[in-house]
N, C-alpha and C. Protein backbone atom coordinates (compact mmCIF):
# COMPACT_ATOMS: atom_id res chain seq x y z
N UNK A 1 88.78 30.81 116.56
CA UNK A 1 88.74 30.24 117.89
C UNK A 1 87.33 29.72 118.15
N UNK A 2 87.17 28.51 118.59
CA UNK A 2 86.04 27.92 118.50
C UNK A 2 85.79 27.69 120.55
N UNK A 3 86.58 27.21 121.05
CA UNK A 3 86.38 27.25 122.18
C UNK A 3 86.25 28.74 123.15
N UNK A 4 85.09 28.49 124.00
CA UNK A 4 85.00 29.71 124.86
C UNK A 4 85.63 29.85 126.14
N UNK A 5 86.97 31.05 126.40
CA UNK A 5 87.55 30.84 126.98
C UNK A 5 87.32 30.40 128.50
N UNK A 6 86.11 30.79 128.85
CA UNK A 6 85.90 30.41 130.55
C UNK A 6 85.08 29.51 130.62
N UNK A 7 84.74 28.25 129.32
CA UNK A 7 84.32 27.22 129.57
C UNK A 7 84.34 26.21 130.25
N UNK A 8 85.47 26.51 131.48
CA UNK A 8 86.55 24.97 131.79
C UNK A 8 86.52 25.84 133.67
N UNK A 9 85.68 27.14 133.91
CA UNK A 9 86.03 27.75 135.02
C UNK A 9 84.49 27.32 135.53
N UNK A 10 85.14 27.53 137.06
CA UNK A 10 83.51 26.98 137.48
C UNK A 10 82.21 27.86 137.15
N UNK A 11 81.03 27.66 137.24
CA UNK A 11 79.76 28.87 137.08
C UNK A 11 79.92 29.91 138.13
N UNK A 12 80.14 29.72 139.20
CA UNK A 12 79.78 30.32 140.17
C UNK A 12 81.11 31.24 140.72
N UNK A 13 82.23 30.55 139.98
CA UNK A 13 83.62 31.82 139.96
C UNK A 13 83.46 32.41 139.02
N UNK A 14 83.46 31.99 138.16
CA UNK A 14 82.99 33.01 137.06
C UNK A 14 82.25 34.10 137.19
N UNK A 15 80.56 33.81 137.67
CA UNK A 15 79.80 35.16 137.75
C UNK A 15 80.00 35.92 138.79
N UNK A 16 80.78 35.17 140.05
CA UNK A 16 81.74 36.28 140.84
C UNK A 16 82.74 37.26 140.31
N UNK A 17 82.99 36.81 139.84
CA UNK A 17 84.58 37.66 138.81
C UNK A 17 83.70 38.98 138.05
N UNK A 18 82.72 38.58 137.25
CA UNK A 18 81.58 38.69 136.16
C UNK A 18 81.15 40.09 137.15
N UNK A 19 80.62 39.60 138.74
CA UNK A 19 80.08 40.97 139.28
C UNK A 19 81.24 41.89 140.16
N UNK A 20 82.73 41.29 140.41
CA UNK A 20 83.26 42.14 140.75
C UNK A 20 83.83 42.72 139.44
N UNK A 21 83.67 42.56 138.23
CA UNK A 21 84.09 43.53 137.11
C UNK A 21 82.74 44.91 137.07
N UNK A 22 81.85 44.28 137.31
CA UNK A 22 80.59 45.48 137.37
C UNK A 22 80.69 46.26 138.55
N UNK A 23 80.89 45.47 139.67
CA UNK A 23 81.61 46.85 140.60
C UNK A 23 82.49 47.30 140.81
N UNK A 24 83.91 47.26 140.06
CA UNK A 24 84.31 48.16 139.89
C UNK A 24 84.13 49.18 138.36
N UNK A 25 83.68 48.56 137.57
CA UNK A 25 83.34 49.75 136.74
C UNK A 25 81.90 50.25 136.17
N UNK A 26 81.01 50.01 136.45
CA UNK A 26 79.68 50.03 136.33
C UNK A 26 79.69 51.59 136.47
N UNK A 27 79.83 52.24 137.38
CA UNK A 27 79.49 53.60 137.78
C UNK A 27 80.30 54.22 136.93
N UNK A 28 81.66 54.12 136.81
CA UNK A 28 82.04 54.77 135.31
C UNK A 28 81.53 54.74 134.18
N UNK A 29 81.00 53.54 133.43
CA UNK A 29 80.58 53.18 132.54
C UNK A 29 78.91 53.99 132.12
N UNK A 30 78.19 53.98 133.17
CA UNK A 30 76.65 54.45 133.76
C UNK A 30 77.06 55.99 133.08
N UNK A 31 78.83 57.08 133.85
CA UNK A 31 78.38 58.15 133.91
C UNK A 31 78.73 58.39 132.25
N UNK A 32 79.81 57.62 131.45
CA UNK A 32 80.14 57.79 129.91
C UNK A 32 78.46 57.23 129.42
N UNK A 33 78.09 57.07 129.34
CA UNK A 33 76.75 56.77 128.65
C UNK A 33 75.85 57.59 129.27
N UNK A 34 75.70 57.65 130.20
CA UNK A 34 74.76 59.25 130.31
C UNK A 34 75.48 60.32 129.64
N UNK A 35 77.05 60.63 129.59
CA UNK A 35 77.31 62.12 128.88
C UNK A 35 76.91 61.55 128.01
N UNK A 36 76.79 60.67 126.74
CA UNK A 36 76.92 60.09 125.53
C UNK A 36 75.44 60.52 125.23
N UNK A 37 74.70 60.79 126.22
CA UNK A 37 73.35 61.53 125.70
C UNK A 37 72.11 60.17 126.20
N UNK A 38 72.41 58.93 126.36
CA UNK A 38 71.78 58.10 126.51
C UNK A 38 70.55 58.11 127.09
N UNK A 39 69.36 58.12 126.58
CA UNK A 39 68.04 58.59 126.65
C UNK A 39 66.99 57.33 126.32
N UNK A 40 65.40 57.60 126.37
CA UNK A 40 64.57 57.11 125.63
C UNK A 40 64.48 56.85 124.97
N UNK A 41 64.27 55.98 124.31
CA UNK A 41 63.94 55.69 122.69
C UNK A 41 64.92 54.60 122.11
N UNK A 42 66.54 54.92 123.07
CA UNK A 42 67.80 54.79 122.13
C UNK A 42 67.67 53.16 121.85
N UNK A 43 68.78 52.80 120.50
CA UNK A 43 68.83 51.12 120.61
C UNK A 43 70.25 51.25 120.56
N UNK A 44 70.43 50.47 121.34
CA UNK A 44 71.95 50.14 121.60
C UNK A 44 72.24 48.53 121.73
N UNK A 45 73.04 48.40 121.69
CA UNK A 45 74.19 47.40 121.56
C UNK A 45 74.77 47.20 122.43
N UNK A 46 74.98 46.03 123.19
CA UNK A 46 76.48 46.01 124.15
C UNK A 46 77.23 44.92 123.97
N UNK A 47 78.54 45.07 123.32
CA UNK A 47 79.33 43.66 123.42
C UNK A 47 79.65 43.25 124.44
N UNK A 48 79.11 41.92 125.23
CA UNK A 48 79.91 41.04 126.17
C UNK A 48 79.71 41.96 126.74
N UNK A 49 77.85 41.69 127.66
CA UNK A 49 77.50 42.26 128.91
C UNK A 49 77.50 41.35 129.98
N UNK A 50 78.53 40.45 129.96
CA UNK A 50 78.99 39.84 131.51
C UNK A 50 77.76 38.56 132.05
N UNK A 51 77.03 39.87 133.28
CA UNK A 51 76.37 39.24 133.76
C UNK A 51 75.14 39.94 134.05
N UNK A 52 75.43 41.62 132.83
CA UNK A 52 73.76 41.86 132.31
C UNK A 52 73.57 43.47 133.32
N UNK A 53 74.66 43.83 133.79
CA UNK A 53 74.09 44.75 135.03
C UNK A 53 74.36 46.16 133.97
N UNK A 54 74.65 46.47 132.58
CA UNK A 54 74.63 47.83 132.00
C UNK A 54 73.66 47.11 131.40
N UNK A 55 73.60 46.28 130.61
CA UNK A 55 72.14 46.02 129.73
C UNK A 55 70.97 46.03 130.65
N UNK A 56 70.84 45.46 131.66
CA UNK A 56 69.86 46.12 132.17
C UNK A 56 69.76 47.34 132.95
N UNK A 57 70.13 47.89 133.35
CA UNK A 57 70.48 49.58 133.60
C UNK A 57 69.92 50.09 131.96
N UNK A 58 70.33 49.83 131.27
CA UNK A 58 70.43 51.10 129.64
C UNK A 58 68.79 50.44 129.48
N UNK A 59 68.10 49.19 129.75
CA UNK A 59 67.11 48.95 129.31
C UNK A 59 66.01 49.36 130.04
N UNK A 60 66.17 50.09 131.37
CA UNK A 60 65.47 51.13 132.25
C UNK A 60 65.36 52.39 131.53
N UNK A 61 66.78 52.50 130.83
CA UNK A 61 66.54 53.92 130.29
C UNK A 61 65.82 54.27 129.21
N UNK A 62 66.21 53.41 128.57
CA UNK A 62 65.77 53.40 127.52
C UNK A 62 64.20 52.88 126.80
N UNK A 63 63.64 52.28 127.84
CA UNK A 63 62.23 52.00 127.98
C UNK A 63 61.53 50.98 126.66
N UNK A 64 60.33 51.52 126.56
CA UNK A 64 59.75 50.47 126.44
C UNK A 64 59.55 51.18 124.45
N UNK A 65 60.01 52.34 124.24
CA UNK A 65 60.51 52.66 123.08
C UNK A 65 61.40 52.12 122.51
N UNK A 66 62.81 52.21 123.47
CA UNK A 66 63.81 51.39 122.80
C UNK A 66 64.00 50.03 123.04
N UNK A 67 65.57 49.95 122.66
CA UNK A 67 65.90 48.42 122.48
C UNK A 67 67.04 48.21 122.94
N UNK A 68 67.57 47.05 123.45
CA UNK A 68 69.24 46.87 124.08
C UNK A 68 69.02 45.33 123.89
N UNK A 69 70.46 45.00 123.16
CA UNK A 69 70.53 43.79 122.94
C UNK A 69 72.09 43.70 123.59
N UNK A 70 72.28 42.62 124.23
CA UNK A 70 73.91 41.60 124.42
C UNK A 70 73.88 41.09 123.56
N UNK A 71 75.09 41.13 123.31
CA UNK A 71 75.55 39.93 122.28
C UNK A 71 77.12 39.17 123.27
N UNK A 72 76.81 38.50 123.27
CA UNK A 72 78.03 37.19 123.88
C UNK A 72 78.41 36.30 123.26
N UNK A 73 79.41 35.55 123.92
CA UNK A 73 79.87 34.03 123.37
C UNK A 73 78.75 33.51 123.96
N UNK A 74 78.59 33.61 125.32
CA UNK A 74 77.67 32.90 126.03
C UNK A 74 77.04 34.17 126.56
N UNK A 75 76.02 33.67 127.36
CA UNK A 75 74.98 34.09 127.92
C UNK A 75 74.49 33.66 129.27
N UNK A 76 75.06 32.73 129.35
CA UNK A 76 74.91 31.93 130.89
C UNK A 76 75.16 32.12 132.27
N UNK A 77 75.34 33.81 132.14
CA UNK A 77 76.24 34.01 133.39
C UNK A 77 75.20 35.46 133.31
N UNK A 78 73.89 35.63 132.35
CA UNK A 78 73.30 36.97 132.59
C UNK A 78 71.89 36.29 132.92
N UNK A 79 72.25 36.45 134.53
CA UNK A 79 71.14 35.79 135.25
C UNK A 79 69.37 35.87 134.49
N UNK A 80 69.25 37.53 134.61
CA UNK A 80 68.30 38.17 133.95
C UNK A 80 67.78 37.09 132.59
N UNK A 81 68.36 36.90 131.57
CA UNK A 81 67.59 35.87 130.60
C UNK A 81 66.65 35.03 130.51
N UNK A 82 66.10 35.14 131.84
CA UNK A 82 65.01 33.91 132.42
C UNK A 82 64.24 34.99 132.42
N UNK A 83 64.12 36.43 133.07
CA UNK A 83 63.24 37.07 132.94
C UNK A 83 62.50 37.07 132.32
N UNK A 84 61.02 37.06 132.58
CA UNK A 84 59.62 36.77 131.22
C UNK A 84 59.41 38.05 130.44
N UNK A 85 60.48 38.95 130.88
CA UNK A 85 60.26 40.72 130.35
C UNK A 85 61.41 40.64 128.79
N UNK A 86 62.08 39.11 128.60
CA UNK A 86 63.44 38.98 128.02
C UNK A 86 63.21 37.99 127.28
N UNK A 87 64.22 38.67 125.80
CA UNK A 87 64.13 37.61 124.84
C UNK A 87 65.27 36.94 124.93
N UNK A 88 65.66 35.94 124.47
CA UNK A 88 66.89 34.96 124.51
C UNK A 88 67.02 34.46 123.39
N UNK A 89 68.02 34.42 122.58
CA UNK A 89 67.79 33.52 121.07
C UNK A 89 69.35 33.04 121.24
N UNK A 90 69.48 31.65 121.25
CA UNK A 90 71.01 31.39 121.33
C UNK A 90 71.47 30.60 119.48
N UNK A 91 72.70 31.01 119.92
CA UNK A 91 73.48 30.03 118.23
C UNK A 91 74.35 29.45 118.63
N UNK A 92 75.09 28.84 117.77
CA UNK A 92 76.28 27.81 118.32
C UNK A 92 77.07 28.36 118.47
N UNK A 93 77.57 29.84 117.73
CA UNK A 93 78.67 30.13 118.14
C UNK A 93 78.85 31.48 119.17
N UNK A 94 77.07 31.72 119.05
CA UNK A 94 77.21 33.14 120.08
C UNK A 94 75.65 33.07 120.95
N UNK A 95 75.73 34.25 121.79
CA UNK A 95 73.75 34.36 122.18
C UNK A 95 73.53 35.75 121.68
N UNK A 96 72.32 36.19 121.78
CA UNK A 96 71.80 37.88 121.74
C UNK A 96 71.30 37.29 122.91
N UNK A 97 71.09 38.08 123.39
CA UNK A 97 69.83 38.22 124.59
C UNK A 97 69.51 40.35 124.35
N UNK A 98 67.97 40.32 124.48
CA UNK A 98 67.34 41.52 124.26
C UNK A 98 66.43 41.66 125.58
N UNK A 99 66.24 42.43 126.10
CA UNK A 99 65.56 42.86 127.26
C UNK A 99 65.01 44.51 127.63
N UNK A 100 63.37 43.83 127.69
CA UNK A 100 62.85 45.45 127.81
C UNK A 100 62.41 45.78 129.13
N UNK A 101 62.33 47.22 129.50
CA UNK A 101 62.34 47.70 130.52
C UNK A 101 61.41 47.20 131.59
């Protein structure tokens, strides 16, 4: 599959949708990764962080030891990426974006 499915939806419905998925599950998500031990230091991973609100949460936690990278189709909808604290590296067929505390 080469096309990205919410390419064709507007920006701004989209990252609405994008933050009512983070409020309703963000605080669940927050308390499974705190039992999960989620600490200092850790490097983690998050597939298809939306619009960035656990990657940046885990990149508070995880400080200036660790590491948290997104990986997406896109990236355009994780406001944060402009941040000068944030790396951004895009490809054609995906982004990372990495961001430290």
């Amino acid at each position: 599959m080469t096309e990205y499915i919410f390419s064709d939806n507007q920006e701004d419905n989209e990252y609405y949708r994008l933050r009512l998925l983070e409020e309703a599950f963000d605080k669940k998500t927050k308390r499974i990764l705190r039992d999960a031990g989620l600490i200092e230091g850790w490097k983690c991973l998050e597939i298809g962080p939306g619009a960035g609100s656990i990657l940046k949460w885990m990149a508070g936690i995880v400080g200036d030891t660790g590491v948290v990278v997104g990986l997406d189709k896109s990236t355009k909808y994780f406001k944060d990426a402009k941040d000068p604290r944030s790396l951004a590296t895009y490809y054609e067929t995906m982004s990372i974006v990495g961001i430290k505390a």
